[in-house]
PDB file of N, CA and C in Angstrom:
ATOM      1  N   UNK A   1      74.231  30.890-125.842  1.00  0.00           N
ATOM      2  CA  UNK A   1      74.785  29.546-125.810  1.00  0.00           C
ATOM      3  C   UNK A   1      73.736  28.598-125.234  1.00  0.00           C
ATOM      4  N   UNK A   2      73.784  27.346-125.689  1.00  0.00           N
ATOM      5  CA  UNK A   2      72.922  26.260-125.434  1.00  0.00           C
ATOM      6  C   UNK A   2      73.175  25.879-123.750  1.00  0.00           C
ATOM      7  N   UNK A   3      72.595  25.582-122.709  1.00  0.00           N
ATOM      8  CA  UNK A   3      72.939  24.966-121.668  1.00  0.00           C
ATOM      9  C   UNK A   3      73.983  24.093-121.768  1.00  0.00           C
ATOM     10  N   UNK A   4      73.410  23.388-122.738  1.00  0.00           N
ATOM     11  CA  UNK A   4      74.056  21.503-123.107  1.00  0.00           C
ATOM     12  C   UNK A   4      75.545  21.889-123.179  1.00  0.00           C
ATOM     13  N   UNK A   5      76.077  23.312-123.881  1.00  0.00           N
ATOM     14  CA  UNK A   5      76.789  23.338-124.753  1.00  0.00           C
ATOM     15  C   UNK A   5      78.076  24.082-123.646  1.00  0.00           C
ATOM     16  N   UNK A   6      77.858  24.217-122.147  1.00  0.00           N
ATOM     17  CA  UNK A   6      78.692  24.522-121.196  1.00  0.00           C
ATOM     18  C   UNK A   6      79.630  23.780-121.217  1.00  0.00           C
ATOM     19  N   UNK A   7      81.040  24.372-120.585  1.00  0.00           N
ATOM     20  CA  UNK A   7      82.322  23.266-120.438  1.00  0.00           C
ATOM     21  C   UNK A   7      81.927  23.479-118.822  1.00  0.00           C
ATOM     22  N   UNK A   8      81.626  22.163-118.479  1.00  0.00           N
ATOM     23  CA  UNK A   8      81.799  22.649-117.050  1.00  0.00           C
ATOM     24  C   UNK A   8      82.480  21.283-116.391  1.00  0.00           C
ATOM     25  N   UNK A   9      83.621  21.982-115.071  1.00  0.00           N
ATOM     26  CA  UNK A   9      84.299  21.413-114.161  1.00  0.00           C
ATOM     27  C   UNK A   9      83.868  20.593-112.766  1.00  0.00           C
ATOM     28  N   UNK A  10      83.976  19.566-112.869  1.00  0.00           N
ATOM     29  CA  UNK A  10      82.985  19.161-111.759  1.00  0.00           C
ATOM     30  C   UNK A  10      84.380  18.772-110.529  1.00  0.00           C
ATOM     31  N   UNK A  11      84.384  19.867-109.066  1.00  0.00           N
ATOM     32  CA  UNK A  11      85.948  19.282-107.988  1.00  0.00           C
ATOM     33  C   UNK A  11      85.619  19.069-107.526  1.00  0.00           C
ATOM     34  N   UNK A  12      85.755  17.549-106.330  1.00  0.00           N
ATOM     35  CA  UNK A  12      85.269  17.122-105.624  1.00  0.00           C
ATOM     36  C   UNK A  12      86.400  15.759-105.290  1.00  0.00           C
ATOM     37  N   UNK A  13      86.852  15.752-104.126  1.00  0.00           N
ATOM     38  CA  UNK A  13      87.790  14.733-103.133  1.00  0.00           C
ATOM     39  C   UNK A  13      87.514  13.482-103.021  1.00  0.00           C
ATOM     40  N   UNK A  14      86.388  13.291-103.438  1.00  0.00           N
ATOM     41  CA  UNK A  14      85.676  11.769-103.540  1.00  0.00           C
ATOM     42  C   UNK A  14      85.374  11.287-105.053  1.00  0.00           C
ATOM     43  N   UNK A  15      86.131  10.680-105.403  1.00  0.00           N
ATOM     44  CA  UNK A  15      86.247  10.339-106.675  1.00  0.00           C
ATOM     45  C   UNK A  15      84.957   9.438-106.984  1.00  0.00           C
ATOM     46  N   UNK A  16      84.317   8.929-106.105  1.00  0.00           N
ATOM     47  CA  UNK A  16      83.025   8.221-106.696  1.00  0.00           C
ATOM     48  C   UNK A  16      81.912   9.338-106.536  1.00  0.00           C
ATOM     49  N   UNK A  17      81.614  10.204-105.958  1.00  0.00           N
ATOM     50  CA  UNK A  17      80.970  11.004-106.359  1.00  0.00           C
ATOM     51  C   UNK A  17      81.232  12.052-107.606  1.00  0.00           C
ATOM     52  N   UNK A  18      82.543  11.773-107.779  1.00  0.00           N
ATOM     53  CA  UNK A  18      82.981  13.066-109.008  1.00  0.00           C
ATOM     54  C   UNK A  18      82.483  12.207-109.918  1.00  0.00           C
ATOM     55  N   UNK A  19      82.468  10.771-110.507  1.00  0.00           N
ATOM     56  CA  UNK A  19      81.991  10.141-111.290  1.00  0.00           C
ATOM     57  C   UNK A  19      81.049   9.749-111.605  1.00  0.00           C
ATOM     58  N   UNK A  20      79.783   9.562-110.297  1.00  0.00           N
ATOM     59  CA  UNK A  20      78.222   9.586-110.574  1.00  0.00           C
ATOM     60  C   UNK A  20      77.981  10.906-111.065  1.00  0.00           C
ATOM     61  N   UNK A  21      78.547  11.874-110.589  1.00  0.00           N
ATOM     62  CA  UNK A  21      78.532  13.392-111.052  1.00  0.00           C
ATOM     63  C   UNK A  21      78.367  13.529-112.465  1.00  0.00           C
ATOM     64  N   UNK A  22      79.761  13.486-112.804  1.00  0.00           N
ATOM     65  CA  UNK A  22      80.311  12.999-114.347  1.00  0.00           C
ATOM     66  C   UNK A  22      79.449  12.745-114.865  1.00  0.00           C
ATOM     67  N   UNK A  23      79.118  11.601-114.457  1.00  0.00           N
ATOM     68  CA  UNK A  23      77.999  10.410-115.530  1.00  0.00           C
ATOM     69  C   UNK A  23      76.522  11.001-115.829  1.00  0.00           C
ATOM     70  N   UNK A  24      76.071  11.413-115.012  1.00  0.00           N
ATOM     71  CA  UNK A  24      74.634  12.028-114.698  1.00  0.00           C
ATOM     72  C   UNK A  24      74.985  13.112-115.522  1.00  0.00           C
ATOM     73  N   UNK A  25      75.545  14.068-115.455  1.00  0.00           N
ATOM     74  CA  UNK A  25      75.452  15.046-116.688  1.00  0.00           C
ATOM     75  C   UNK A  25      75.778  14.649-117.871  1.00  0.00           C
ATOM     76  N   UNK A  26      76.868  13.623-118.074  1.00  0.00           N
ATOM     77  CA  UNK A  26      76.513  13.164-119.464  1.00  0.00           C
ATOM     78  C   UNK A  26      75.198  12.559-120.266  1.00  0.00           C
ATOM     79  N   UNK A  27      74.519  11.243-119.406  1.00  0.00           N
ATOM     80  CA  UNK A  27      73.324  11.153-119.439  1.00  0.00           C
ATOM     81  C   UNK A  27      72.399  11.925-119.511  1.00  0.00           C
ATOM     82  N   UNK A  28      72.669  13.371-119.008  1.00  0.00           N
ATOM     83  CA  UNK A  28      71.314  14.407-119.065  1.00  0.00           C
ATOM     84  C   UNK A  28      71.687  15.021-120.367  1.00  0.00           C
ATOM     85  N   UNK A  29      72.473  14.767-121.348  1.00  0.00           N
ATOM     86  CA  UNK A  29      73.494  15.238-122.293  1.00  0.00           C
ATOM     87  C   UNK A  29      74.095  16.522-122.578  1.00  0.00           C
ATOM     88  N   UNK A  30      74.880  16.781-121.281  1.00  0.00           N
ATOM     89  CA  UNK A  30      75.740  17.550-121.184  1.00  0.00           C
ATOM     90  C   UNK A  30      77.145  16.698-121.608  1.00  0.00           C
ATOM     91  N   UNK A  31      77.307  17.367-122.991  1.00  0.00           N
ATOM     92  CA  UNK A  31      78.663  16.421-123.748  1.00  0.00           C
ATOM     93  C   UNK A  31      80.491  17.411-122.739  1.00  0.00           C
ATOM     94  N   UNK A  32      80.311  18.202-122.477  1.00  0.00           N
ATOM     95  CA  UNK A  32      81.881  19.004-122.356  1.00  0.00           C
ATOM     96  C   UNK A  32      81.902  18.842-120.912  1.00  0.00           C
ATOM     97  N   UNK A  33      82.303  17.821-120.077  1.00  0.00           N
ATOM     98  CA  UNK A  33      82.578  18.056-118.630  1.00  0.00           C
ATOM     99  C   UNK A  33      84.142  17.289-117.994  1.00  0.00           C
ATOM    100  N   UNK A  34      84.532  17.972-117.730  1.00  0.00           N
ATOM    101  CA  UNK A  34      85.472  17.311-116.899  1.00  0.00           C
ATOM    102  C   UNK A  34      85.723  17.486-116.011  1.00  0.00           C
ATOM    103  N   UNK A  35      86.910  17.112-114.758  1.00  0.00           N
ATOM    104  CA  UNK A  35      86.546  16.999-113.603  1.00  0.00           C
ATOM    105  C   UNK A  35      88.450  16.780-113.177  1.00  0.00           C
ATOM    106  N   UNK A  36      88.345  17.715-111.964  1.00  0.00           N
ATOM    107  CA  UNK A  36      89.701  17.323-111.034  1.00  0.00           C
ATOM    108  C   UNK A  36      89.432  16.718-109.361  1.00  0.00           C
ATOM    109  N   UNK A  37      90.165  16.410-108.751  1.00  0.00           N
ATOM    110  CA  UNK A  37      90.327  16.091-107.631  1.00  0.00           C
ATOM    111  C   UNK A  37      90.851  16.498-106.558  1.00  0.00           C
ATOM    112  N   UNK A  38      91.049  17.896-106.974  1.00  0.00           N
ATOM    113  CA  UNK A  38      91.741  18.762-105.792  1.00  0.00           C
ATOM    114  C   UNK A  38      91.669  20.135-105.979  1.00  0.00           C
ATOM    115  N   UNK A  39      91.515  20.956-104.621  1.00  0.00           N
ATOM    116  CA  UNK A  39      91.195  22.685-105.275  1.00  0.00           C
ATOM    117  C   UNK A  39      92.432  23.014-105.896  1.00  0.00           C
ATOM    118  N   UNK A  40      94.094  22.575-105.573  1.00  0.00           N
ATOM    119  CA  UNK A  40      94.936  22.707-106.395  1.00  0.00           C
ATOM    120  C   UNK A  40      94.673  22.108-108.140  1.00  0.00           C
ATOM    121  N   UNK A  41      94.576  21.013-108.473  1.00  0.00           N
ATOM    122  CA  UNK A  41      94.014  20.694-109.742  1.00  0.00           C
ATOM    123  C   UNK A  41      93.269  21.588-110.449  1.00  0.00           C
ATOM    124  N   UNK A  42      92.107  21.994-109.648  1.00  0.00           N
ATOM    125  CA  UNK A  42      91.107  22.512-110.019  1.00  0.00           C
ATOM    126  C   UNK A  42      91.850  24.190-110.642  1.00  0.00           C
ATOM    127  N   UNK A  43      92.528  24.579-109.578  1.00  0.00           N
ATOM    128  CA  UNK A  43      92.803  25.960-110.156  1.00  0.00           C
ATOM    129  C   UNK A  43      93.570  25.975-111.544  1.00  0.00           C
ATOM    130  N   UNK A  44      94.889  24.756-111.557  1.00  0.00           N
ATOM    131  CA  UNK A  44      95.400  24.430-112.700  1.00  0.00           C
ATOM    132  C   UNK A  44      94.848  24.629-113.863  1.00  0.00           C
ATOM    133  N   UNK A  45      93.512  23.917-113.874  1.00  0.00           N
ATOM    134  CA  UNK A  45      92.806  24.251-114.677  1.00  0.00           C
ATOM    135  C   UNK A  45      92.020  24.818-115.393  1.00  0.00           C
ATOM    136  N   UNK A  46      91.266  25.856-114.036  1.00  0.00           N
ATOM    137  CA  UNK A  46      91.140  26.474-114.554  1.00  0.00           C
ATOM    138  C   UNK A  46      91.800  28.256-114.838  1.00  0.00           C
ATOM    139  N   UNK A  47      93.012  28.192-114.668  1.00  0.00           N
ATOM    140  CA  UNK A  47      94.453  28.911-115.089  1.00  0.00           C
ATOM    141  C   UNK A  47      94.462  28.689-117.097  1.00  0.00           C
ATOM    142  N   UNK A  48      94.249  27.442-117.587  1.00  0.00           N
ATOM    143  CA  UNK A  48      94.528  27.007-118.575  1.00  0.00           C
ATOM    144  C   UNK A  48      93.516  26.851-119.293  1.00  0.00           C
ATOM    145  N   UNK A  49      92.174  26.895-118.595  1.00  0.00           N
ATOM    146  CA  UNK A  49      90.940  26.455-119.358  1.00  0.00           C
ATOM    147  C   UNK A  49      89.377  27.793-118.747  1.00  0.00           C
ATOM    148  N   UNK A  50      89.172  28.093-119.894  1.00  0.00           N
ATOM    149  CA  UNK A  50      87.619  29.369-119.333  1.00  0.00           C
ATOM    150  C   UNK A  50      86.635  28.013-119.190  1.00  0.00           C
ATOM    151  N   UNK A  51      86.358  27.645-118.198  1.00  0.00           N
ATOM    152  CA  UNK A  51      85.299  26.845-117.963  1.00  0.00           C
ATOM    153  C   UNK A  51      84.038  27.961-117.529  1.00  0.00           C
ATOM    154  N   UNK A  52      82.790  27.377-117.566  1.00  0.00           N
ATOM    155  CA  UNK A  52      81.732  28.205-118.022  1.00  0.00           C
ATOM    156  C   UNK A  52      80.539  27.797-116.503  1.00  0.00           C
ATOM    157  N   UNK A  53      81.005  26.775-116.208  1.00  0.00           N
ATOM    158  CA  UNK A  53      80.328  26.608-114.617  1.00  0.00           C
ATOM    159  C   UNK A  53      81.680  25.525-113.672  1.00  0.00           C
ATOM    160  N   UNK A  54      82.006  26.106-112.622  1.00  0.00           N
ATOM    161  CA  UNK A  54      82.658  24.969-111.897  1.00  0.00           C
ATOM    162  C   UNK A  54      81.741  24.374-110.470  1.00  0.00           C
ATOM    163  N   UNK A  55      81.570  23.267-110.473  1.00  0.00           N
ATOM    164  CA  UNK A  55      80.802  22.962-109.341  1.00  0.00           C
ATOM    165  C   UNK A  55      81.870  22.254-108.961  1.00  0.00           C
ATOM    166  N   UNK A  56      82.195  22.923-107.404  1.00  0.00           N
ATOM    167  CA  UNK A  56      82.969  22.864-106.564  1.00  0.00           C
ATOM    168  C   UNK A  56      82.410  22.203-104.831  1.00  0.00           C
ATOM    169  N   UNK A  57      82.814  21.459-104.744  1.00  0.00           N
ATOM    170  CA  UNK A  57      82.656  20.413-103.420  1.00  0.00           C
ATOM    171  C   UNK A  57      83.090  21.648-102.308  1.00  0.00           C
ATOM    172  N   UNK A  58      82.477  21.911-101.180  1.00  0.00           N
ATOM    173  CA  UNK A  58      83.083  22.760-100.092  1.00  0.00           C
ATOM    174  C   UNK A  58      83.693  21.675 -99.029  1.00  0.00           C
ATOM    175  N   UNK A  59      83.671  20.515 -99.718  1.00  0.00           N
ATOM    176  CA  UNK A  59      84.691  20.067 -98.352  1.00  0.00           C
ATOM    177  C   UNK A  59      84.238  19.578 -97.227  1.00  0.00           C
ATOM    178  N   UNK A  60      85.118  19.237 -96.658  1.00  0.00           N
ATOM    179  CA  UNK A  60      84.759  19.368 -94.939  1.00  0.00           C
ATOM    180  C   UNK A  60      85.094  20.586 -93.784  1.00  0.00           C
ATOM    181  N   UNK A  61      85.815  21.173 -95.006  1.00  0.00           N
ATOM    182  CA  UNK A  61      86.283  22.836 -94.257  1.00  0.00           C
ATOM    183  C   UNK A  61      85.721  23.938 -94.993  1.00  0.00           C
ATOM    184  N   UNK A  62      84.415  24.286 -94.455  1.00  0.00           N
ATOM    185  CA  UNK A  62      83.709  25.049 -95.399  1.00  0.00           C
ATOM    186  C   UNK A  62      84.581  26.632 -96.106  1.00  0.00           C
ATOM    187  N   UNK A  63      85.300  26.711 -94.535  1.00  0.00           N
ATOM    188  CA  UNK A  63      86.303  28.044 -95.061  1.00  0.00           C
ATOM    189  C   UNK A  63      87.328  27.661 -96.230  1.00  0.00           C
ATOM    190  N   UNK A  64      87.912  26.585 -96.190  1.00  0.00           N
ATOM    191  CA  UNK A  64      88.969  26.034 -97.664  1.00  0.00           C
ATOM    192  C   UNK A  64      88.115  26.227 -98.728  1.00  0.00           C
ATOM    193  N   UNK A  65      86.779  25.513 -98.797  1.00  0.00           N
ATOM    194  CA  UNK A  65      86.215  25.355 -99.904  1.00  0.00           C
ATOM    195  C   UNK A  65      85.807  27.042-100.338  1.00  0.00           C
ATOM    196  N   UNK A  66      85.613  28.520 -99.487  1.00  0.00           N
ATOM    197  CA  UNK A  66      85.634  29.350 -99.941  1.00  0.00           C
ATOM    198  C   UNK A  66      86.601  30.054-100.403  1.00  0.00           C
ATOM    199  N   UNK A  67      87.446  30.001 -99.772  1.00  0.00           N
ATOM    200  CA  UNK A  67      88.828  30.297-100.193  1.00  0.00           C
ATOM    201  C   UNK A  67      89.197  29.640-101.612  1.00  0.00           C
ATOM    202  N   UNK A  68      89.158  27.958-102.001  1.00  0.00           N
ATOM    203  CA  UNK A  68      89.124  27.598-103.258  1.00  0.00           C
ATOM    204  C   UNK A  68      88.419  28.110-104.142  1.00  0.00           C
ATOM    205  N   UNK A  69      87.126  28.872-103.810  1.00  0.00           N
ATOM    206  CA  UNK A  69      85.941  28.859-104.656  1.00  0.00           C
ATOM    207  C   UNK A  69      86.452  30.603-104.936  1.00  0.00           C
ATOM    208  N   UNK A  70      87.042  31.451-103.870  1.00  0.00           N
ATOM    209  CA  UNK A  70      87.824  32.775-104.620  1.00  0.00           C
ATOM    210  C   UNK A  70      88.568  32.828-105.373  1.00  0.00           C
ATOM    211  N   UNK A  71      89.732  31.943-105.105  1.00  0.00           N
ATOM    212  CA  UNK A  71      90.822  31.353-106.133  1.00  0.00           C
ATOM    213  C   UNK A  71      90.063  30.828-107.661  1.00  0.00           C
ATOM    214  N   UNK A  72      89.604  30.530-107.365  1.00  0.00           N
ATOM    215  CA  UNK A  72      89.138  29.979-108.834  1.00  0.00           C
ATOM    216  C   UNK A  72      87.828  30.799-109.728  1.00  0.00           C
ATOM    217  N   UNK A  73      87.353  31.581-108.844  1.00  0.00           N
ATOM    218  CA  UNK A  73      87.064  32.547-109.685  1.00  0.00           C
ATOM    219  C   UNK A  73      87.825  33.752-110.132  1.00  0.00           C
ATOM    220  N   UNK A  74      88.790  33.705-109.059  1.00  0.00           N
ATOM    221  CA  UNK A  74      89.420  35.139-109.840  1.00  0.00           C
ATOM    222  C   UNK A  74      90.439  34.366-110.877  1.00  0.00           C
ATOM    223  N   UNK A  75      90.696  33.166-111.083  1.00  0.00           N
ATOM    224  CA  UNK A  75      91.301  32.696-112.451  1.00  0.00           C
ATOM    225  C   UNK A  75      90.352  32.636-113.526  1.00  0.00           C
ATOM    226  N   UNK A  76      89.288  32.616-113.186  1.00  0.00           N
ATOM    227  CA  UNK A  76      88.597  32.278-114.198  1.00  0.00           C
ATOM    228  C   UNK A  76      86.875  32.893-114.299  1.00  0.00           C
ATOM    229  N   UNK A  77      87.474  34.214-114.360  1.00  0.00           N
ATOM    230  CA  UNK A  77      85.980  35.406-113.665  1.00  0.00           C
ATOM    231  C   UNK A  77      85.089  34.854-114.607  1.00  0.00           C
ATOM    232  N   UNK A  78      84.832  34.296-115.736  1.00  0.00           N
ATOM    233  CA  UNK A  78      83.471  34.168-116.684  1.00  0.00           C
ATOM    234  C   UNK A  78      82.389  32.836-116.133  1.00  0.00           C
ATOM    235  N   UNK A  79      83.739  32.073-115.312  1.00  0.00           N
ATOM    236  CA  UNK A  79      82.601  30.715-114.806  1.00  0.00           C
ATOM    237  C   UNK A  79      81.340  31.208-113.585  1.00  0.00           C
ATOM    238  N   UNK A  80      81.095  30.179-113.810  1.00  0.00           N
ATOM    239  CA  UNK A  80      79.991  30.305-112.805  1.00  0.00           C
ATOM    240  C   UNK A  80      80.358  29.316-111.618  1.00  0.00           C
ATOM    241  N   UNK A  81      80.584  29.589-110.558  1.00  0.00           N
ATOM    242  CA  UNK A  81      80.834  28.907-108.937  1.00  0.00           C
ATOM    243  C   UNK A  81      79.864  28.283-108.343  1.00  0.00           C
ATOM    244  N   UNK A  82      79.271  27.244-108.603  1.00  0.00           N
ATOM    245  CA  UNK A  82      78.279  26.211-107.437  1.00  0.00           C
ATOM    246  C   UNK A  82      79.232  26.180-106.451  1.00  0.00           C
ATOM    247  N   UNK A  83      79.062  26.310-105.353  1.00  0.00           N
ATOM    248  CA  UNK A  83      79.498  25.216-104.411  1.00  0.00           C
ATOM    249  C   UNK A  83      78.658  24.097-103.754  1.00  0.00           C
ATOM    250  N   UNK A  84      79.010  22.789-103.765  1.00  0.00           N
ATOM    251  CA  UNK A  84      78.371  21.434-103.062  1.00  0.00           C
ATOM    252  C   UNK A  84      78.787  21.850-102.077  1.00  0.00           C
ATOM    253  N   UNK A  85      77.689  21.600-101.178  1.00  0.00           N
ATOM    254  CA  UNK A  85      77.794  21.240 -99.478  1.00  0.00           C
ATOM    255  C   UNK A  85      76.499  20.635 -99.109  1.00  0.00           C
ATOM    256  N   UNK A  86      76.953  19.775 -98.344  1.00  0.00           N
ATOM    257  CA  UNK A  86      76.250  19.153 -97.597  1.00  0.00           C
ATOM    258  C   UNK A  86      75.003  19.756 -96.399  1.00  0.00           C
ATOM    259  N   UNK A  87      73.718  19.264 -96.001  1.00  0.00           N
ATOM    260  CA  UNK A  87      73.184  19.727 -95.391  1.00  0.00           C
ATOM    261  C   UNK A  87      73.315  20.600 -94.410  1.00  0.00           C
ATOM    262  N   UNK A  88      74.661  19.941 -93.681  1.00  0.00           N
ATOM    263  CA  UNK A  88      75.290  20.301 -92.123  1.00  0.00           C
ATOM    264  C   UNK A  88      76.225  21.399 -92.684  1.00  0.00           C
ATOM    265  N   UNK A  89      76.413  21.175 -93.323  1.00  0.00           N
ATOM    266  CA  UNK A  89      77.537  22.692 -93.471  1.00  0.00           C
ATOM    267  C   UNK A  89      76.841  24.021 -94.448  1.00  0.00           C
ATOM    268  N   UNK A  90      75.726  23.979 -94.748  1.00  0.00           N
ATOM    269  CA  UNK A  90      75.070  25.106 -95.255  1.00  0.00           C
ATOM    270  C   UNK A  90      75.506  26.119 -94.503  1.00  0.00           C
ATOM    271  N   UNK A  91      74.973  26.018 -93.053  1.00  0.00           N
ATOM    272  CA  UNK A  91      75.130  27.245 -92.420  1.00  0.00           C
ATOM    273  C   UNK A  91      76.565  27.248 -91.879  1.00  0.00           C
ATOM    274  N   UNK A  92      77.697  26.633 -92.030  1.00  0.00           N
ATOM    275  CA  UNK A  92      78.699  27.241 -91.542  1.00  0.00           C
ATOM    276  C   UNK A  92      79.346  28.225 -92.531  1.00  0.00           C
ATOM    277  N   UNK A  93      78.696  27.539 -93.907  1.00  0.00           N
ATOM    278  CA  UNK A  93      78.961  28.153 -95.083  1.00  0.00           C
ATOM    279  C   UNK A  93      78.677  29.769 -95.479  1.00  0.00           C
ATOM    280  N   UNK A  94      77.503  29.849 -94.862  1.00  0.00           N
ATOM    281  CA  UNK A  94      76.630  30.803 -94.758  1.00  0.00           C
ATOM    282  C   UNK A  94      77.052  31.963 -93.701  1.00  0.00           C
ATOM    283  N   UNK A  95      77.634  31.489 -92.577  1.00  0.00           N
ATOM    284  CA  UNK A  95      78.738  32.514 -91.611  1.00  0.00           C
ATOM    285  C   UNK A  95      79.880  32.840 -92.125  1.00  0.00           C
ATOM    286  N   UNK A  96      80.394  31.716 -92.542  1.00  0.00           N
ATOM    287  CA  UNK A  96      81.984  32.116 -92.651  1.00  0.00           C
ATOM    288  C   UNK A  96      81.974  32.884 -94.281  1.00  0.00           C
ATOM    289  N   UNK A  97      80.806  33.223 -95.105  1.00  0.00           N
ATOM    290  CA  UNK A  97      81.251  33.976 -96.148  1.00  0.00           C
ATOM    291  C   UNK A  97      81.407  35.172 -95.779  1.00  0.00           C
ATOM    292  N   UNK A  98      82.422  35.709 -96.331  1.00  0.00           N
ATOM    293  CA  UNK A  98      82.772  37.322 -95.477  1.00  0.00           C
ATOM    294  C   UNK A  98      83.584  37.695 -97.437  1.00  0.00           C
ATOM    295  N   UNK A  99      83.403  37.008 -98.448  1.00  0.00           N
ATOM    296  CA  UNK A  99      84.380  37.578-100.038  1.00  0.00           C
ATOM    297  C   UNK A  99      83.793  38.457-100.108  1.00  0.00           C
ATOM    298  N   UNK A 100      82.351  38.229-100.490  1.00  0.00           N
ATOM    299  CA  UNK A 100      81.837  39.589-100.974  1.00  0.00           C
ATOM    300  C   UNK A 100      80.835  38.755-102.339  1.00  0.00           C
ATOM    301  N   UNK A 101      81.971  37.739-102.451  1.00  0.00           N
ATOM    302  CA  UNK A 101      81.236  36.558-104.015  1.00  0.00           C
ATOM    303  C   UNK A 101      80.181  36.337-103.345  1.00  0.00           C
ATOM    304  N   UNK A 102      79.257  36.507-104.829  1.00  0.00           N
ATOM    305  CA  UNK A 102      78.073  35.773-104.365  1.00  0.00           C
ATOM    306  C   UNK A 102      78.217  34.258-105.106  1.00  0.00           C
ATOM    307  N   UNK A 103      78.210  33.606-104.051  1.00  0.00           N
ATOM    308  CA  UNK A 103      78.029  31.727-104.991  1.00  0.00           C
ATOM    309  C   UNK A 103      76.666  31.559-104.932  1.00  0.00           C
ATOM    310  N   UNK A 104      76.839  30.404-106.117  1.00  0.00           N
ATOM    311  CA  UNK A 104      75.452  29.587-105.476  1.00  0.00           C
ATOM    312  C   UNK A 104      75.755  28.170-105.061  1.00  0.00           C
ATOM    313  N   UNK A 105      74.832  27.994-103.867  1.00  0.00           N
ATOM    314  CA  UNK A 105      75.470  26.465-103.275  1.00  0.00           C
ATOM    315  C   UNK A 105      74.046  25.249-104.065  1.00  0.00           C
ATOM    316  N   UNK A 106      74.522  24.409-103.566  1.00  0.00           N
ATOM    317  CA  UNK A 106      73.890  22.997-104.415  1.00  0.00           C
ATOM    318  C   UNK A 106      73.980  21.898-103.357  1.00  0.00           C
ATOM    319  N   UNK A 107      73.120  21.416-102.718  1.00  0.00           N
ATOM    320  CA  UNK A 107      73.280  20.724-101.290  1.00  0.00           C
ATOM    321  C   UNK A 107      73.301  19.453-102.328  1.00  0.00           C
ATOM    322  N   UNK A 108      74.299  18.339-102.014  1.00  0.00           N
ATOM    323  CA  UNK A 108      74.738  17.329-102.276  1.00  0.00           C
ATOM    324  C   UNK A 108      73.508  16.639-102.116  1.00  0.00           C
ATOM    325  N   UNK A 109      72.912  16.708-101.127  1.00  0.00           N
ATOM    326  CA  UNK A 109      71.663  15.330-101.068  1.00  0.00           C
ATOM    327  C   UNK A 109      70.922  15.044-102.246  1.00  0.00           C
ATOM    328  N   UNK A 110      70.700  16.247-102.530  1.00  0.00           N
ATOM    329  CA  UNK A 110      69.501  16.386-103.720  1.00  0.00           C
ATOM    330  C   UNK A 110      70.296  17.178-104.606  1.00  0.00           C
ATOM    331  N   UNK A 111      71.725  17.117-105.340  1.00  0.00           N
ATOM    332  CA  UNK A 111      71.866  17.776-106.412  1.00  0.00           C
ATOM    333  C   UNK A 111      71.228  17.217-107.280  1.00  0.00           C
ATOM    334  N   UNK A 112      70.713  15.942-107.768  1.00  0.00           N
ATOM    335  CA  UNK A 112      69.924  15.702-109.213  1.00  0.00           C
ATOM    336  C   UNK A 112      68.919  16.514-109.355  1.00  0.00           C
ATOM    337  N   UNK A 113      68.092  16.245-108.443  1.00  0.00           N
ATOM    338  CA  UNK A 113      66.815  17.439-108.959  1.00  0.00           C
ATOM    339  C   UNK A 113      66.737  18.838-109.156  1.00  0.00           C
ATOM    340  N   UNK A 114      68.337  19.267-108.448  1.00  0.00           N
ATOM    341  CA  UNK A 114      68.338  20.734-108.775  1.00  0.00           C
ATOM    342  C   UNK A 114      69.655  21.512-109.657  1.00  0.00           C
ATOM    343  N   UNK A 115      70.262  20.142-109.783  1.00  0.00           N
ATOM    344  CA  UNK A 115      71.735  20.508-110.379  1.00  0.00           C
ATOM    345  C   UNK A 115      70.841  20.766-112.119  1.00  0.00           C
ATOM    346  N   UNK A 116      69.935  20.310-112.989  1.00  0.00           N
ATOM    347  CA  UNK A 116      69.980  20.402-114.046  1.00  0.00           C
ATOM    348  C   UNK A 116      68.893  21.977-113.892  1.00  0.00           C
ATOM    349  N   UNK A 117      68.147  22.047-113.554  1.00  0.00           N
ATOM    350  CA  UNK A 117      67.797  23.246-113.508  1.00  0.00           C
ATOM    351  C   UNK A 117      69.037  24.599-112.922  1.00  0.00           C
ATOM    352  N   UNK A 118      69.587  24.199-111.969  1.00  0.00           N
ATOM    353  CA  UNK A 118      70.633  25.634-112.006  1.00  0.00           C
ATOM    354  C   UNK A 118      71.730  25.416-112.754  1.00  0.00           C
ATOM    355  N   UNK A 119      72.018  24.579-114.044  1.00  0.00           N
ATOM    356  CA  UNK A 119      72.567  24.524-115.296  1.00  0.00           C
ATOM    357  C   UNK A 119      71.672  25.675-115.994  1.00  0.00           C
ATOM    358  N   UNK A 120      70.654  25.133-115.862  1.00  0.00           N
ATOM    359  CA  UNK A 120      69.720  25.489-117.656  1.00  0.00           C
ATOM    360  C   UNK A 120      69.001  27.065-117.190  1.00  0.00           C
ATOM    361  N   UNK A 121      68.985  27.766-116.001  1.00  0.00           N
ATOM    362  CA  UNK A 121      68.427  28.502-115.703  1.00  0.00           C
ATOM    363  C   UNK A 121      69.288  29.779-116.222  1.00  0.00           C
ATOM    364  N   UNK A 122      68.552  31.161-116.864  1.00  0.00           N
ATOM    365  CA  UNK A 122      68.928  32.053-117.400  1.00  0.00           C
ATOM    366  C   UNK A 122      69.502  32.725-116.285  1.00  0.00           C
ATOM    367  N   UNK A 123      70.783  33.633-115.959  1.00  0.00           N
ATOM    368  CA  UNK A 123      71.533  34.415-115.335  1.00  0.00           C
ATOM    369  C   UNK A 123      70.232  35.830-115.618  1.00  0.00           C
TER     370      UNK A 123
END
């Protein structure tokens, strides 16, 4: 499959970042993305939809955002799990994983320069 050609979910609590989000992958022309506003939403969806990458916001509670980020892979084992976090919460992120999942995280500061490469990069 083409990179371009991913359905991917973009969750995140801040609706103006879910939308520069949004926008920037369309512009990079990633045509299939959509996007919820809550780890409840998010699971909804993906319950109903095989999305193929979800980049998932960890929040301000890095433990919720893992807990969301289990939930939503075990609905939807074929995606692929980013989690966003922020600088400061890398490492709480980094303690409190105890799943066993391996994610990959995507530090918010600088997702442009690295969000299209860990799209396009071969598994």
């Amino acid at each position: 499959m083409n990179a371009k050609d991913q359905l991917i979910l973009i969750v995140d609590l801040d609706a103006h970042f879910r939308e520069v989000l949004y926008n920037f992958l369309l512009s990079a022309g990633y045509e299939r993305v959509d996007s919820a506003e809550s780890y409840n939403n998010a699971l909804e969806k993906t319950r109903e939809t095989e999305y193929d990458v979800v980049l998932l916001d960890a929040g301000s509670s890095p433990r919720a955002g893992l807990e969301a980020a289990d939930s939503i892979a075990a609905s939807s084992p074929k995606a692929k799990v980013v989690l966003m976090v922020g600088c400061q919460k890398q490492k709480e992120l980094d303690h409190d994983a105890g799943s066993g999942a391996d994610y990959q995280y995507l530090i918010k500061a600088a997702f442009a320069q690295n969000l299209l490469y860990l799209l396009e990069k071969s598994d």
